[in-house]
Structure formats: C-alpha cells, structure tokens
ModelCIF file with pLDDT and N, C-alpha, C, O atoms, coordinates in Angstrom:
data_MODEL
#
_entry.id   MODEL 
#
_entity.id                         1 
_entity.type                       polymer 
_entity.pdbx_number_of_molecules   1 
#
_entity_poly.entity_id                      1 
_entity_poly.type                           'polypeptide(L)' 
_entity_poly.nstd_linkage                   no 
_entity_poly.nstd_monomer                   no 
_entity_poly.pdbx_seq_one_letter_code       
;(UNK)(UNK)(UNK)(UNK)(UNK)(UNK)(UNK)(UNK)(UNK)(UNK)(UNK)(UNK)(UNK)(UNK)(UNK)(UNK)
(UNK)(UNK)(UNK)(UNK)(UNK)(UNK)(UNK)(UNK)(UNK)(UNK)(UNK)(UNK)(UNK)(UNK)(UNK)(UNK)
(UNK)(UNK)(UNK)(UNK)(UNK)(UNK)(UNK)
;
_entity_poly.pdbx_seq_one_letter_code_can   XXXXXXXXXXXXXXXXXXXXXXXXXXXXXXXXXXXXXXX 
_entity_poly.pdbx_strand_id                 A 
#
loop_
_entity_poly_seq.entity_id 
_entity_poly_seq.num 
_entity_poly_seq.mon_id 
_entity_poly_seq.hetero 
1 1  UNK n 
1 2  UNK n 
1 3  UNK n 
1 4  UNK n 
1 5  UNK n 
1 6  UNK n 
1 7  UNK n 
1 8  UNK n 
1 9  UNK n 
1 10 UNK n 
1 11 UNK n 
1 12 UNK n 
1 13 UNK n 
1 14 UNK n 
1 15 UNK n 
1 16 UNK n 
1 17 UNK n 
1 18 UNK n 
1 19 UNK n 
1 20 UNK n 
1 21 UNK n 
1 22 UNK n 
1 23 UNK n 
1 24 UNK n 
1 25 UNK n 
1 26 UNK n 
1 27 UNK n 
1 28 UNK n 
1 29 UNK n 
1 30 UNK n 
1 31 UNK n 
1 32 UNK n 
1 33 UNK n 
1 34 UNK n 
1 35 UNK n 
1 36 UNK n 
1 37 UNK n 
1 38 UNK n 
1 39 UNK n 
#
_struct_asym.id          A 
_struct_asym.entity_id   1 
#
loop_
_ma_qa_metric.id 
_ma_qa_metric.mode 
_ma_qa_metric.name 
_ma_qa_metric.software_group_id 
_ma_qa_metric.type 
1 global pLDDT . pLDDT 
2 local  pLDDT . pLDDT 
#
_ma_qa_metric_global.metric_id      1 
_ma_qa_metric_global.metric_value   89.59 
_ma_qa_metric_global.model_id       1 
_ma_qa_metric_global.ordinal_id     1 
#
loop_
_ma_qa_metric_local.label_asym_id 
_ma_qa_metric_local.label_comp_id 
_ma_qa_metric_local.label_seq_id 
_ma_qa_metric_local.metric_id 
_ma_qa_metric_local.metric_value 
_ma_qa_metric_local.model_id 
_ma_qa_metric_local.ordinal_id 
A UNK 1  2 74.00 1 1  
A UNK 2  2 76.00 1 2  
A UNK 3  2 76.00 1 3  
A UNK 4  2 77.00 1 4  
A UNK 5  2 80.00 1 5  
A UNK 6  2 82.00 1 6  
A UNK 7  2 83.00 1 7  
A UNK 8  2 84.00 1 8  
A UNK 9  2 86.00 1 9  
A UNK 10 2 86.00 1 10 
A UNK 11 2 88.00 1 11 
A UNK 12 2 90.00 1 12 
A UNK 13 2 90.00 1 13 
A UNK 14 2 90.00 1 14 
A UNK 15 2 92.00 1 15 
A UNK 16 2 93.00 1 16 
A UNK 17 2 93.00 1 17 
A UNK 18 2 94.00 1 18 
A UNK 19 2 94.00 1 19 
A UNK 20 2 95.00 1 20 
A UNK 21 2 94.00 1 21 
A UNK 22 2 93.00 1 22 
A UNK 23 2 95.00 1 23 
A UNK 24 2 94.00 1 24 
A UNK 25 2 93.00 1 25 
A UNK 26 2 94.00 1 26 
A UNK 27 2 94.00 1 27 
A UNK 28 2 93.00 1 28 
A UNK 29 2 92.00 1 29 
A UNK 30 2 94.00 1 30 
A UNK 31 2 94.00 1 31 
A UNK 32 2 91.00 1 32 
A UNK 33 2 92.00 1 33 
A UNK 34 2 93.00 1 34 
A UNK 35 2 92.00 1 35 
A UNK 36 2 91.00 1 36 
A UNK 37 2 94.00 1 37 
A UNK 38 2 94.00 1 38 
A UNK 39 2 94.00 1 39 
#
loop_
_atom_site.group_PDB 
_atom_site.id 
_atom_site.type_symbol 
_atom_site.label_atom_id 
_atom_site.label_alt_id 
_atom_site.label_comp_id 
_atom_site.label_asym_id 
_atom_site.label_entity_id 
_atom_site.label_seq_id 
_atom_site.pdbx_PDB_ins_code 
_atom_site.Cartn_x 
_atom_site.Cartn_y 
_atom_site.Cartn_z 
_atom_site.occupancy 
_atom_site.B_iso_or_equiv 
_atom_site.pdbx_formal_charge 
_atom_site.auth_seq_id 
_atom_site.auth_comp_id 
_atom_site.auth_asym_id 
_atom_site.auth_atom_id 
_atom_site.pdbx_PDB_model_num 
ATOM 1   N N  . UNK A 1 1  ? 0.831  -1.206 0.000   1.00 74.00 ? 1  UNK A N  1 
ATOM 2   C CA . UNK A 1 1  ? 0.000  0.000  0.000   1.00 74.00 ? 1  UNK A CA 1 
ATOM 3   C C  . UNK A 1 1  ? 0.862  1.251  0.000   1.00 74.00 ? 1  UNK A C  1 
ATOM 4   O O  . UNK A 1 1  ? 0.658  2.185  -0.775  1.00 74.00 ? 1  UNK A O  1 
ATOM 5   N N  . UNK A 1 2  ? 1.838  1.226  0.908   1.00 76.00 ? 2  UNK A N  1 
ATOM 6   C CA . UNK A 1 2  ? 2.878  2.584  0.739   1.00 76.00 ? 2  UNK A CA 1 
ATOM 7   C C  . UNK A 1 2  ? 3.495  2.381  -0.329  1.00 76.00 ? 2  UNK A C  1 
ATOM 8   O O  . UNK A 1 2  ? 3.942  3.499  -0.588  1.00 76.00 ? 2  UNK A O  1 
ATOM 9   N N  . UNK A 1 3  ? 3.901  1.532  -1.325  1.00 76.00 ? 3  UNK A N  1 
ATOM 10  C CA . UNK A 1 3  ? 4.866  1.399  -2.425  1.00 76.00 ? 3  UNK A CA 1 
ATOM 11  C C  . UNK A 1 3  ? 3.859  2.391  -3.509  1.00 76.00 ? 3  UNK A C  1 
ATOM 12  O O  . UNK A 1 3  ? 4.316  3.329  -4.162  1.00 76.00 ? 3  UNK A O  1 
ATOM 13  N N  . UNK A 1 4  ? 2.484  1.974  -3.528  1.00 77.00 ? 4  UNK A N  1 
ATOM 14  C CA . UNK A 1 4  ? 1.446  2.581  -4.054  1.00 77.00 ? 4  UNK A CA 1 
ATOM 15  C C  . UNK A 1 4  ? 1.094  3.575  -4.113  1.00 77.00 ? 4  UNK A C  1 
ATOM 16  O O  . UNK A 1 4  ? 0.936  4.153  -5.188  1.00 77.00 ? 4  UNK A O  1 
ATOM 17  N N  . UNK A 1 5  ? 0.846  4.118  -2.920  1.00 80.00 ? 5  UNK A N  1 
ATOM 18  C CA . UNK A 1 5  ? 0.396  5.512  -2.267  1.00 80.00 ? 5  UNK A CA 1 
ATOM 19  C C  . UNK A 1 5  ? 1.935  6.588  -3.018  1.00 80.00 ? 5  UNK A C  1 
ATOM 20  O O  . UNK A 1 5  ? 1.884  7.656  -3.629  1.00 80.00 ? 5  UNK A O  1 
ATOM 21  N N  . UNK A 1 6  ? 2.904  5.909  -2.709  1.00 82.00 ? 6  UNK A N  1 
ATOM 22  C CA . UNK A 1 6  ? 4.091  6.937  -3.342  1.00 82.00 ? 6  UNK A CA 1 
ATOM 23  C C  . UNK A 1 6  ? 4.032  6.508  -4.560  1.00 82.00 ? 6  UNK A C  1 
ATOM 24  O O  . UNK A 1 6  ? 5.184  6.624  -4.978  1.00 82.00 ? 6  UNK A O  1 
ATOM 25  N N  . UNK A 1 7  ? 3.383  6.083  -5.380  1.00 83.00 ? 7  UNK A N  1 
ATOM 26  C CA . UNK A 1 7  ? 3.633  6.161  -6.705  1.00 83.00 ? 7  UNK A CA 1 
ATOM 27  C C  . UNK A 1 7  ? 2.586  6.763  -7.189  1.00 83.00 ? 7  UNK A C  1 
ATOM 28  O O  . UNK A 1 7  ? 2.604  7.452  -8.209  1.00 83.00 ? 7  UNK A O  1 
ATOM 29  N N  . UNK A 1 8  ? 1.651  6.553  -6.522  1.00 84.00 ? 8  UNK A N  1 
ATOM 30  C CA . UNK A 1 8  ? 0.420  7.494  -7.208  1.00 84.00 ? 8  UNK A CA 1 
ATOM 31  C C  . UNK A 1 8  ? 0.965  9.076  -6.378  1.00 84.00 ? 8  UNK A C  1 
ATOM 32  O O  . UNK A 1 8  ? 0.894  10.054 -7.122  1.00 84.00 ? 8  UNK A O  1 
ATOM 33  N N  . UNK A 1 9  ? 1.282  9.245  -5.493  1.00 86.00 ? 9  UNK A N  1 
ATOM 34  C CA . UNK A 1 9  ? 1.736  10.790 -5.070  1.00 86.00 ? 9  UNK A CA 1 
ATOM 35  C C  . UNK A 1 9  ? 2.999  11.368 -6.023  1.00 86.00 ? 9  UNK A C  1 
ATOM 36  O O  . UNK A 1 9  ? 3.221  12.579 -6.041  1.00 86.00 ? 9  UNK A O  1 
ATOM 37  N N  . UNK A 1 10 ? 3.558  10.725 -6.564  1.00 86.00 ? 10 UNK A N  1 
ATOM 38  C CA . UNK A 1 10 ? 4.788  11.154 -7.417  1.00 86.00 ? 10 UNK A CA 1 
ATOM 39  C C  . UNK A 1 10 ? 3.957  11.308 -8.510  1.00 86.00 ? 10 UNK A C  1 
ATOM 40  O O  . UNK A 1 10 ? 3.921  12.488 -8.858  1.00 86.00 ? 10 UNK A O  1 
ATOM 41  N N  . UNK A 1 11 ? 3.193  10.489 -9.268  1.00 88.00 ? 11 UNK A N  1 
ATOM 42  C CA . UNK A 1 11 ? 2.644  10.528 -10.441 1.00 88.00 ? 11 UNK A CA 1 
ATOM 43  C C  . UNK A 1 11 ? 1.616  11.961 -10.560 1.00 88.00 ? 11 UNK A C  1 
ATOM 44  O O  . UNK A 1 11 ? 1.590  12.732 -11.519 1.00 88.00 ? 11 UNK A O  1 
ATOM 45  N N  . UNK A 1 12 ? 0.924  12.043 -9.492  1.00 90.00 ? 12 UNK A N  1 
ATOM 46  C CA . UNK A 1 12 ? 0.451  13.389 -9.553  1.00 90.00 ? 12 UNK A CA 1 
ATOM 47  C C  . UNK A 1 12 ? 0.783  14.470 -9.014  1.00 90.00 ? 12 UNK A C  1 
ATOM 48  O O  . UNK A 1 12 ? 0.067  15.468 -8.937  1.00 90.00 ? 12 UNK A O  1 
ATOM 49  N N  . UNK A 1 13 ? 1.996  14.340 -8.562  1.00 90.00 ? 13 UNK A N  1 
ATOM 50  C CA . UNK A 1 13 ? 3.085  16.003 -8.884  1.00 90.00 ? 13 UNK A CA 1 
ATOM 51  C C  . UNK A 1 13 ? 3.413  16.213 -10.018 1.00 90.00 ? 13 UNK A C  1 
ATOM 52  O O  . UNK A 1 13 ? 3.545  17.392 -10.346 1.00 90.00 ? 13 UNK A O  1 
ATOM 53  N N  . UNK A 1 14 ? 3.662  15.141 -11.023 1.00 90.00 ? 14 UNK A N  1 
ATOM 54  C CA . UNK A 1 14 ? 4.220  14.818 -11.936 1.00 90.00 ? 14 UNK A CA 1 
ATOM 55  C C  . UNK A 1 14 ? 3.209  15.561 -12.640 1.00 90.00 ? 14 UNK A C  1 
ATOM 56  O O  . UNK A 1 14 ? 3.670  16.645 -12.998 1.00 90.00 ? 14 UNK A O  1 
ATOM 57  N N  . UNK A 1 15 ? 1.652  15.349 -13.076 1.00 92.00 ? 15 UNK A N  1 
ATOM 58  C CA . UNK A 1 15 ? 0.405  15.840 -13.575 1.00 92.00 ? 15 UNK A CA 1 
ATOM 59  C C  . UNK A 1 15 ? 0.279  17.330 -13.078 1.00 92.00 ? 15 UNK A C  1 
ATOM 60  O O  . UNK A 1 15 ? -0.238 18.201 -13.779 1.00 92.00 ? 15 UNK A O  1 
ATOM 61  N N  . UNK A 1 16 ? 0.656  17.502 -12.145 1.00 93.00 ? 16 UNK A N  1 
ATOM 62  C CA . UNK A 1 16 ? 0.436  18.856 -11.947 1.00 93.00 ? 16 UNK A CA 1 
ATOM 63  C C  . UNK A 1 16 ? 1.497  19.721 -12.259 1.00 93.00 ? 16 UNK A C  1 
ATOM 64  O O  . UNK A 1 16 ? 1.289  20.933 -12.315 1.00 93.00 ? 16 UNK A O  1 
ATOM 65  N N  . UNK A 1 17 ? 2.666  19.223 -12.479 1.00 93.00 ? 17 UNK A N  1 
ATOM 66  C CA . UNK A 1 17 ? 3.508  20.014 -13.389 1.00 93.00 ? 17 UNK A CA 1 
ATOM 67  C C  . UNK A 1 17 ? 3.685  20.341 -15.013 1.00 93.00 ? 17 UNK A C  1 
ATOM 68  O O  . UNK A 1 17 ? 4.154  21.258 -15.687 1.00 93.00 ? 17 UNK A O  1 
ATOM 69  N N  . UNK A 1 18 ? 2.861  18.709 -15.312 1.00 94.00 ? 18 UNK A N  1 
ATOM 70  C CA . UNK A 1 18 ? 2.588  18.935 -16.656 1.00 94.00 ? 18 UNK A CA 1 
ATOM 71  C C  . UNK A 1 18 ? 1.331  19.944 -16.848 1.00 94.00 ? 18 UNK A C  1 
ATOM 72  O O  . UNK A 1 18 ? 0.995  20.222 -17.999 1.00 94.00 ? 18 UNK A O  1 
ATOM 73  N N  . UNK A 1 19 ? 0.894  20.289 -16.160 1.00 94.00 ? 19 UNK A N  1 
ATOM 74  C CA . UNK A 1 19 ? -0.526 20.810 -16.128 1.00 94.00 ? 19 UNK A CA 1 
ATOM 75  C C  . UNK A 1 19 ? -0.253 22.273 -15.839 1.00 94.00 ? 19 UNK A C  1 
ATOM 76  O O  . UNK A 1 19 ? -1.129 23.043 -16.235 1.00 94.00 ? 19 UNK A O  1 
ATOM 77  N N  . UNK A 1 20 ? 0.937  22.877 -15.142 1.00 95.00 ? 20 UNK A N  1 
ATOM 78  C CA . UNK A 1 20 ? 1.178  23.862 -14.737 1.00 95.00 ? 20 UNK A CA 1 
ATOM 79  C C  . UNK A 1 20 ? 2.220  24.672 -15.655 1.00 95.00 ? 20 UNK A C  1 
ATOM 80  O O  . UNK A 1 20 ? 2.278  25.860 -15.971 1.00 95.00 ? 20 UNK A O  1 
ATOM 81  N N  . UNK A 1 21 ? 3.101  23.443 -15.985 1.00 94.00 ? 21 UNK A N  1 
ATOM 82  C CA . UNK A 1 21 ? 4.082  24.226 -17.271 1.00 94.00 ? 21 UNK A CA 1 
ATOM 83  C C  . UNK A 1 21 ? 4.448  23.731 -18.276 1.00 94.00 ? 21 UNK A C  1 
ATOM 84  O O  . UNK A 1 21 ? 5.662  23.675 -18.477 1.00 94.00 ? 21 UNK A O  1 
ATOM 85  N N  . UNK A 1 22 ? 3.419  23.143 -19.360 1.00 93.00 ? 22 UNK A N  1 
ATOM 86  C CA . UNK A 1 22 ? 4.397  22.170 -20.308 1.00 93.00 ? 22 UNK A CA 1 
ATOM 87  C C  . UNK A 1 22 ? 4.938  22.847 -21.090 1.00 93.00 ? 22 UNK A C  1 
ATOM 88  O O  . UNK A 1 22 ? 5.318  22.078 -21.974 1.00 93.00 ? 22 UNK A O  1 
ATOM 89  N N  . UNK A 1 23 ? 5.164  23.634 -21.280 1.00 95.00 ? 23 UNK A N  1 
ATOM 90  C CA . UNK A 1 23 ? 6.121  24.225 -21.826 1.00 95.00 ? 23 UNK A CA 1 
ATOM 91  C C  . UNK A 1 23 ? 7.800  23.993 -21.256 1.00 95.00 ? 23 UNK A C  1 
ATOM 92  O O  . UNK A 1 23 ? 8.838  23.815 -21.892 1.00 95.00 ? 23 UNK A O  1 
ATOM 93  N N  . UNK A 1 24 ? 7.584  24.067 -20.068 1.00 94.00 ? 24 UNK A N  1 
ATOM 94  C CA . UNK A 1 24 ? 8.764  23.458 -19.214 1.00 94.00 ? 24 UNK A CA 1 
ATOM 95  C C  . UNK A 1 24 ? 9.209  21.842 -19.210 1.00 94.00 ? 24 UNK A C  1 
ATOM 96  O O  . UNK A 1 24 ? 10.237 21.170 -19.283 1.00 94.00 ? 24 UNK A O  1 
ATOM 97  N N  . UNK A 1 25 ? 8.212  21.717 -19.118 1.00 93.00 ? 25 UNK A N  1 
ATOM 98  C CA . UNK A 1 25 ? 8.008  19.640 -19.439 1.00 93.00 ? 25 UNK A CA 1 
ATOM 99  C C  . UNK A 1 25 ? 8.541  19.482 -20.622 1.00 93.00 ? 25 UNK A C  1 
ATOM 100 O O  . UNK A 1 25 ? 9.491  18.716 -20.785 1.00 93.00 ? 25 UNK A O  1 
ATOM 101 N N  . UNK A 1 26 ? 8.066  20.100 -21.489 1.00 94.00 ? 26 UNK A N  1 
ATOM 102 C CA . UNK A 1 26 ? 8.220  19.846 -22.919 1.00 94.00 ? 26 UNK A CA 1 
ATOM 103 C C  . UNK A 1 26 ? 9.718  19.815 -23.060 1.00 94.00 ? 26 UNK A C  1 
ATOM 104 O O  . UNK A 1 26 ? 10.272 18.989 -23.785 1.00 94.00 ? 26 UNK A O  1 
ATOM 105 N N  . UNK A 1 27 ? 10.449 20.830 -22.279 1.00 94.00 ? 27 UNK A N  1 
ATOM 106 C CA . UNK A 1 27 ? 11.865 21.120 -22.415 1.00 94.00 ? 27 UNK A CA 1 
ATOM 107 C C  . UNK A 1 27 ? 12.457 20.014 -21.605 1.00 94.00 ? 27 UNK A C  1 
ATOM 108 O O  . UNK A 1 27 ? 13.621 19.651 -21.780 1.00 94.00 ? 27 UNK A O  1 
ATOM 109 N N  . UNK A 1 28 ? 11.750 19.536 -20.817 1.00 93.00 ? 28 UNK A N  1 
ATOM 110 C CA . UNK A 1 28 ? 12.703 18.750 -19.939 1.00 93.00 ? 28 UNK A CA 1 
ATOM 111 C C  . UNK A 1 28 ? 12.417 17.269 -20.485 1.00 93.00 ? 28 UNK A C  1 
ATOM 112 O O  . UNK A 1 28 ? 13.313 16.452 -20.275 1.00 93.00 ? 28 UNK A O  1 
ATOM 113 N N  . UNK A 1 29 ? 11.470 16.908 -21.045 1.00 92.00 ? 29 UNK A N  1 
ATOM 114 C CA . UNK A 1 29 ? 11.794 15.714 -22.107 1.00 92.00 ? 29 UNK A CA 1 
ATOM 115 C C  . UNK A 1 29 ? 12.363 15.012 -23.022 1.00 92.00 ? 29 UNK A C  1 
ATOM 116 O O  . UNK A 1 29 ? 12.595 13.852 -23.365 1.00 92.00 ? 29 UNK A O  1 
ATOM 117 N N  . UNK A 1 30 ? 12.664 17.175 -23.594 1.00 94.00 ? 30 UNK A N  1 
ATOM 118 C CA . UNK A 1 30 ? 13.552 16.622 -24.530 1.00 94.00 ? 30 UNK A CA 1 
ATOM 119 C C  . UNK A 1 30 ? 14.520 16.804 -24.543 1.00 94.00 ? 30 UNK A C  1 
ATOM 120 O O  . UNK A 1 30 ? 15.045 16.576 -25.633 1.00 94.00 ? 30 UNK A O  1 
ATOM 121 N N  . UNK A 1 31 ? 15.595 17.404 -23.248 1.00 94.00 ? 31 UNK A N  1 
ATOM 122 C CA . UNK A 1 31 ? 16.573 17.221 -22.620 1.00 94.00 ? 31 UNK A CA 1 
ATOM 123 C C  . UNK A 1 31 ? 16.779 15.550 -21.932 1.00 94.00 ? 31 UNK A C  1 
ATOM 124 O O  . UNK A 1 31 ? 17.825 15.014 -22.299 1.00 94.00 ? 31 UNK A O  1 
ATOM 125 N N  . UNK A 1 32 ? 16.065 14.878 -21.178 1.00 91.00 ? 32 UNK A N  1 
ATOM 126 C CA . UNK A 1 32 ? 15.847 13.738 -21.447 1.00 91.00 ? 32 UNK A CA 1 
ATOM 127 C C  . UNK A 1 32 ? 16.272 12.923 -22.526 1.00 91.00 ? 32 UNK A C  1 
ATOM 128 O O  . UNK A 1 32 ? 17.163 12.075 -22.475 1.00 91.00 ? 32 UNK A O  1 
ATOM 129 N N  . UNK A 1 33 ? 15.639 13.205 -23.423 1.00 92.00 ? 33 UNK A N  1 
ATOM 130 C CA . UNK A 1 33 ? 16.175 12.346 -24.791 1.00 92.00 ? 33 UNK A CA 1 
ATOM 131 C C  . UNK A 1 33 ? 17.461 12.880 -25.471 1.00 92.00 ? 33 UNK A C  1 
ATOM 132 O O  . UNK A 1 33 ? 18.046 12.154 -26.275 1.00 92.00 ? 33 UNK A O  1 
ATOM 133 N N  . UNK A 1 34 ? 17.896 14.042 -25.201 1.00 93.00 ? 34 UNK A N  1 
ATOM 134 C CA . UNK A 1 34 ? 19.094 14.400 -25.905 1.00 93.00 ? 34 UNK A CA 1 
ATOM 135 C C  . UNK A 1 34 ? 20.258 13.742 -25.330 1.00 93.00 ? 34 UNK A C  1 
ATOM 136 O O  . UNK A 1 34 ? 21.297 13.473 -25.933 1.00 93.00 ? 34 UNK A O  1 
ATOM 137 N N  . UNK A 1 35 ? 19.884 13.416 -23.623 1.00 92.00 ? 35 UNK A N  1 
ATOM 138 C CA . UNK A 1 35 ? 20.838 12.976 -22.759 1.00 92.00 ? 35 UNK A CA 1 
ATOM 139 C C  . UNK A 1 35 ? 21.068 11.050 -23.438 1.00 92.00 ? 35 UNK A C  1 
ATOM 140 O O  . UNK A 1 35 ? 22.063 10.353 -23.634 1.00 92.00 ? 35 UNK A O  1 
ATOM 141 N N  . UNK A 1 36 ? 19.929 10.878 -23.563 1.00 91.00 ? 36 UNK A N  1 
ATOM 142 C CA . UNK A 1 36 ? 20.067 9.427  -24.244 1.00 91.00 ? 36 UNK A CA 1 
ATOM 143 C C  . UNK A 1 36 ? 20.729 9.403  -25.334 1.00 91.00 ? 36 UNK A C  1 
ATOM 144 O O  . UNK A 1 36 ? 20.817 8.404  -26.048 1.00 91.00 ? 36 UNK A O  1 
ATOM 145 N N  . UNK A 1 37 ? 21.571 11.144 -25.704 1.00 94.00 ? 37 UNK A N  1 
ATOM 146 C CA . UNK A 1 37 ? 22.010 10.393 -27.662 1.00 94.00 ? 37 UNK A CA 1 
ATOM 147 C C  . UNK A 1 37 ? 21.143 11.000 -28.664 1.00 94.00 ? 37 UNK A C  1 
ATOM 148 O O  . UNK A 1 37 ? 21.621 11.198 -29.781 1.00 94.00 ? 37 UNK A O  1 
ATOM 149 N N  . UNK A 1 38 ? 19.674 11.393 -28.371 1.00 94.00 ? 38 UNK A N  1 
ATOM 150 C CA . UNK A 1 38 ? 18.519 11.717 -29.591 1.00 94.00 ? 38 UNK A CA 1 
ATOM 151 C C  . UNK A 1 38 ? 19.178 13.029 -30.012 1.00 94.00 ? 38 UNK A C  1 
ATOM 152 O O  . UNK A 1 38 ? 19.090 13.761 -29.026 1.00 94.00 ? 38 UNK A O  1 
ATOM 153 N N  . UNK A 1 39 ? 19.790 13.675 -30.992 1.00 94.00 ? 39 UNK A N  1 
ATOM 154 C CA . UNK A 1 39 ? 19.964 14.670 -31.441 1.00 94.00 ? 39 UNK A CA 1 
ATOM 155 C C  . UNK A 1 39 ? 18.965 15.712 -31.307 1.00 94.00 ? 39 UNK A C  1 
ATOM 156 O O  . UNK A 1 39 ? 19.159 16.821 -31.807 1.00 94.00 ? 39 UNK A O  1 
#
C-alpha cells in the first residue's frame, strides 16, 4: 500500500507540473532524450 500511495503521489506532482508548465516539461523531455544520444 505505501509502495502505491508513493507512486500514485509522485505521479500526480508529476500531472500537476505537466498541467502547470508544459512548456517546461516539454523542455525537460527533450533534454531527457538528448541525454540518451537523440539529437
């Protein structure tokens, strides 16, 4: 139940940041993928 409870509490900080700045998200995804190599 706690393994749970923190994954659904991470997942919706997570939603509320996408929700608050994707514009920022957007950047940090695809910093994300650049870090993997994606040009």
């Amino acid at each position: 139940r706690a393994q749970d409870e923190l994954i659904e509490h991470e997942v919706s900080v997570e939603r509320g940041e996408i929700d608050a700045d994707p514009e920022g998200e957007r950047r940090e995804l695809a910093a994300m993928y650049e870090a993997e190599g994606v040009p």
